[in-house]
Protein backbone atom coordinates (compact mmCIF):
# COMPACT_ATOMS: atom_id res chain seq x y z
CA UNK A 1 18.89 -21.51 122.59
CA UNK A 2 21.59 -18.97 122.04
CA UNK A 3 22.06 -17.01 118.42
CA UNK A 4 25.16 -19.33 117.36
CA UNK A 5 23.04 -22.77 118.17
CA UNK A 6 20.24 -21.03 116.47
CA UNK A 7 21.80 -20.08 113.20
CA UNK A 8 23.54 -23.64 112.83
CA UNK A 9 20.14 -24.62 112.96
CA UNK A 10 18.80 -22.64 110.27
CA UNK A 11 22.02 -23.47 107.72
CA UNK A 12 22.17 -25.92 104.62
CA UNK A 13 24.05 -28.97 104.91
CA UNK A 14 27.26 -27.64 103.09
CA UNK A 15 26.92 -24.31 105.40
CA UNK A 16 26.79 -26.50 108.67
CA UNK A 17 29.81 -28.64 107.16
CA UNK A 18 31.99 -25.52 106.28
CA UNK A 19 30.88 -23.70 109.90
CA UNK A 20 31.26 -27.32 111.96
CA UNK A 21 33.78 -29.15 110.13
CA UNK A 22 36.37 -26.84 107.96
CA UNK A 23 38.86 -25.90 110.60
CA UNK A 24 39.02 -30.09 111.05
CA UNK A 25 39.93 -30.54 107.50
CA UNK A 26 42.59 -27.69 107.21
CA UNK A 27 44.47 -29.10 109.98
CA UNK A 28 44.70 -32.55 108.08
CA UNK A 29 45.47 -30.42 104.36
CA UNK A 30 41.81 -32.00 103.25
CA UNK A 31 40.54 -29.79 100.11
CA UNK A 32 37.17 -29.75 99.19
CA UNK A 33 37.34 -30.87 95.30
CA UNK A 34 33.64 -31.29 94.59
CA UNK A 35 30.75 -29.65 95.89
CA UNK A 36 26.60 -29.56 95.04
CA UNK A 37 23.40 -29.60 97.41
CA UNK A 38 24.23 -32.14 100.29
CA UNK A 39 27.22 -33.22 98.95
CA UNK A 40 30.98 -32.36 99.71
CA UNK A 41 34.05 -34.10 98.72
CA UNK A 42 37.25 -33.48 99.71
CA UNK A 43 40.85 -34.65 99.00
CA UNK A 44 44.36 -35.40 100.78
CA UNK A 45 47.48 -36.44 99.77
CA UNK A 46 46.78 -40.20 101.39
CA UNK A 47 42.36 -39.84 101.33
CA UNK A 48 39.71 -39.14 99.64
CA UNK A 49 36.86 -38.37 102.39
CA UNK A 50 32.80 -38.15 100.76
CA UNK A 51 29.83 -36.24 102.75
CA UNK A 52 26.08 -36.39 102.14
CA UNK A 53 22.77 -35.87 103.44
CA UNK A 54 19.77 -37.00 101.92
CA UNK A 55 16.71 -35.17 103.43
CA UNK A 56 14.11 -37.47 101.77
CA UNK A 57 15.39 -39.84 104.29
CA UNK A 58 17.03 -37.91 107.15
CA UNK A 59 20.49 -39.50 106.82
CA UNK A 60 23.63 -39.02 106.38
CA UNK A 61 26.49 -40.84 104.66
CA UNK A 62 30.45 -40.85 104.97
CA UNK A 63 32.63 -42.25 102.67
CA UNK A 64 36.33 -42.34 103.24
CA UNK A 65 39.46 -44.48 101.23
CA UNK A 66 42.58 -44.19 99.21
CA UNK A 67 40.71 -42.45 96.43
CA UNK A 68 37.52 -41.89 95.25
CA UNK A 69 36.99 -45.59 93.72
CA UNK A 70 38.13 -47.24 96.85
CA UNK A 71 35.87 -45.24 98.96
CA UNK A 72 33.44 -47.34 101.25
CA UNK A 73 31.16 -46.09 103.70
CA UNK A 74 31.57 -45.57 107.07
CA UNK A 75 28.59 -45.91 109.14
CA UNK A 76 27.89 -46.75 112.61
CA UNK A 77 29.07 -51.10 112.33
CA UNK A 78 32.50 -49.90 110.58
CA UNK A 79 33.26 -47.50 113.36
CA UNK A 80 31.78 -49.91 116.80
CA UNK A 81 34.65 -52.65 114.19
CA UNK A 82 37.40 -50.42 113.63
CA UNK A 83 37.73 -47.33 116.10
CA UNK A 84 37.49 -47.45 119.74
CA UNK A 85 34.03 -45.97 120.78
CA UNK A 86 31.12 -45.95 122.96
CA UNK A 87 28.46 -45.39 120.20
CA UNK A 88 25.82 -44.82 122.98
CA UNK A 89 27.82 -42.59 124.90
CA UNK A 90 29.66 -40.32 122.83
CA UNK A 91 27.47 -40.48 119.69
CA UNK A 92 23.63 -38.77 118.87
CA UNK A 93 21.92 -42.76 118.09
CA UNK A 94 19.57 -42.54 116.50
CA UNK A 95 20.58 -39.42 114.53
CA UNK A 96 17.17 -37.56 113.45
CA UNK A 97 18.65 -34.97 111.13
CA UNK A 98 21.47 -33.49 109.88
CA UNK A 99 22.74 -31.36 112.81
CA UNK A 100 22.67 -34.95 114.59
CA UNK A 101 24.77 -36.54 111.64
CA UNK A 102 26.74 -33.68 111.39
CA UNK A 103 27.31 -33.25 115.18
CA UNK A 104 28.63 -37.24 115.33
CA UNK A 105 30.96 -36.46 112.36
CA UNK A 106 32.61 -34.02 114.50
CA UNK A 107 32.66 -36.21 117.40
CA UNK A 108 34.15 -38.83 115.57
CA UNK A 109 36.49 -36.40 113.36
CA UNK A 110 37.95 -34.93 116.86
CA UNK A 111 38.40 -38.77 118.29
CA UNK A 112 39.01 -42.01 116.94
CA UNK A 113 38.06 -40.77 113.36
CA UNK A 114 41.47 -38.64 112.84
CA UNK A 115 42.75 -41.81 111.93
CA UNK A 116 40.87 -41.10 108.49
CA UNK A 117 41.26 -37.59 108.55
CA UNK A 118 45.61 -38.72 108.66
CA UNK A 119 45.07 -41.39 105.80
CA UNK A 120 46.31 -44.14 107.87
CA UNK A 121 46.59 -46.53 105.11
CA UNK A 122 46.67 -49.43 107.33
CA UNK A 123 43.47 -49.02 108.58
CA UNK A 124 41.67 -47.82 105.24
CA UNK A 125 43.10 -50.92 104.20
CA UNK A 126 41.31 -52.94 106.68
CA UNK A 127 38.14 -51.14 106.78
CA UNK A 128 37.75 -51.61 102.33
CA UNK A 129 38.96 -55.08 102.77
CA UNK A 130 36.18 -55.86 105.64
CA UNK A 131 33.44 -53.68 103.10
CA UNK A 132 34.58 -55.84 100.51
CA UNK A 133 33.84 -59.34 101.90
CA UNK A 134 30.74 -58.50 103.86
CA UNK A 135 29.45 -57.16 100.51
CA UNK A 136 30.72 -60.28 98.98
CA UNK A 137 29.35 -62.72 101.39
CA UNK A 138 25.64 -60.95 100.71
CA UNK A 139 25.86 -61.16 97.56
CA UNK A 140 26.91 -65.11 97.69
CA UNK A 141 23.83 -65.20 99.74
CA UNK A 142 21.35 -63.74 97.24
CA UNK A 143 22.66 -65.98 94.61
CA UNK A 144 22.58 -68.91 96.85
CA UNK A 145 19.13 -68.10 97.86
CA UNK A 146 17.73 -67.55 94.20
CA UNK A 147 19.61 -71.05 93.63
CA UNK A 148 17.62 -72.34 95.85
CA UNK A 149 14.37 -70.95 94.68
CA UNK A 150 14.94 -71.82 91.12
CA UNK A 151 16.20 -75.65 92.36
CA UNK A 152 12.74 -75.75 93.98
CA UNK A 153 10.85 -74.42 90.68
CA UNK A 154 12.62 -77.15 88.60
CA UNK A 155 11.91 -80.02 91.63
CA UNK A 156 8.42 -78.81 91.41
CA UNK A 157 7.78 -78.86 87.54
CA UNK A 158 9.79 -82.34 87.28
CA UNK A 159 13.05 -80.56 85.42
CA UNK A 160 15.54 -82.84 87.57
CA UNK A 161 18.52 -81.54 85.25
CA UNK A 162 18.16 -77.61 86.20
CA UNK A 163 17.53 -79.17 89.53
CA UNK A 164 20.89 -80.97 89.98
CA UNK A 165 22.60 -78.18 88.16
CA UNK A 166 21.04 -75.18 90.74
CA UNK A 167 21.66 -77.26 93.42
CA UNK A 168 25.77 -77.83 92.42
CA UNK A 169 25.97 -74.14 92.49
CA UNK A 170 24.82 -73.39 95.92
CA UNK A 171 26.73 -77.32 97.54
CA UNK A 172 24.51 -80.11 99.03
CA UNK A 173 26.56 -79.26 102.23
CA UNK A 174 24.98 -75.66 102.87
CA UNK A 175 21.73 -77.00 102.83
CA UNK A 176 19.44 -79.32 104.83
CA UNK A 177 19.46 -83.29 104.32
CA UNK A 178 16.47 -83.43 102.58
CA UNK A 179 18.02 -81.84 99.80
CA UNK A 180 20.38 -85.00 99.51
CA UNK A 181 17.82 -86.90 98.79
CA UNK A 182 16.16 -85.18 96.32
CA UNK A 183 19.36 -84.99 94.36
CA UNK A 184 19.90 -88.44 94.36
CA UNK A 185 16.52 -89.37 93.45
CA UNK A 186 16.57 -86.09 90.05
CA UNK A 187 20.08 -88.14 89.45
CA UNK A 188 18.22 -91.56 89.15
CA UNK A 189 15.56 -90.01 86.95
CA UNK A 190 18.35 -88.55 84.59
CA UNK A 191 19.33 -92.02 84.05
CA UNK A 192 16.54 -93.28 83.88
């Protein structure tokens, strides 16, 4: 190993940023605004791009949007969605440290990640609005299934009111037939 690759080896996260990454960021007028242990933020007119490594869990993290409050990450499903890559041949998969995440940042910072670097709106855009509803449709999907578990709770204790109304929040239609039934028989007992 020669004395460059061994002294990138031996830096902190921020130092391996700044050494790897800083000549990347001036050519795109990115200023760092914020800056602590394994964490770097910096700023453009048009992005707001965030940096971390946790070393509890070996990972890495990049955030990138409009600004700071639109920021969503960017991991390895937003880029094979968005940006034109062959994860397997151009990227370090499974990254094992930070060298690894920080060697795929500048892979991806050189290539089909400028886009972010530039603050190409469009595609910032996209990426927040395709964070957004994938977060959305999990979160429908927790609810739905906690629905479901409390709908089975009230079935089981004989509470056919909090049964019919658990079930009209998660939609006879989303759920197997069986479920029909037992809805029309927890209406029959109401009016009973």
């Amino acid at each position: 190993m020669d004395a460059a690759a061994l002294k990138f080896r031996s830096m902190t996260f921020n130092e391996s940023i700044h050494y790897k990454l800083d000549n990347i960021f001036r050519e795109y007028d990115l200023r760092k605004v914020d800056e602590i242990k394994n964490f770097i933020k910096l700023k453009s007119k048009s992005v707001t791009i965030m940096l971390s490594y946790d070393d509890r869990e070996n990972g890495g993290a990049l955030y990138a949007g409009e600004n700071e409050e639109s920021a969503v990450l960017i991991n390895f499903n937003t880029i094979r969605k968005f940006f034109v890559v062959n994860l397997e041949k151009d990227f370090i998969f499974p990254e094992k440290n930070q060298n690894d995440f920080i060697d795929n940042l500048v892979t991806f910072f050189k290539g089909p990640g400028r886009a972010l670097l530039e603050g190409n709106s469009m595609i910032l855009q996209e990426i927040e609005s395709y964070i957004h509803n994938k977060n959305k449709m999990y979160t429908e999907k927790i609810l739905q299934e906690q629905n479901l578990i409390s709908a089975n709770e009230a079935w089981d204790k004989g509470n056919y009111k909090s049964f019919i109304y658990y079930i009209d929040k998660i939609s006879l239609q989303n759920l197997p037939p069986s479920y029909s039934l037992k809805y029309k028989i927890a209406y029959q007992k109401i009016l009973n």
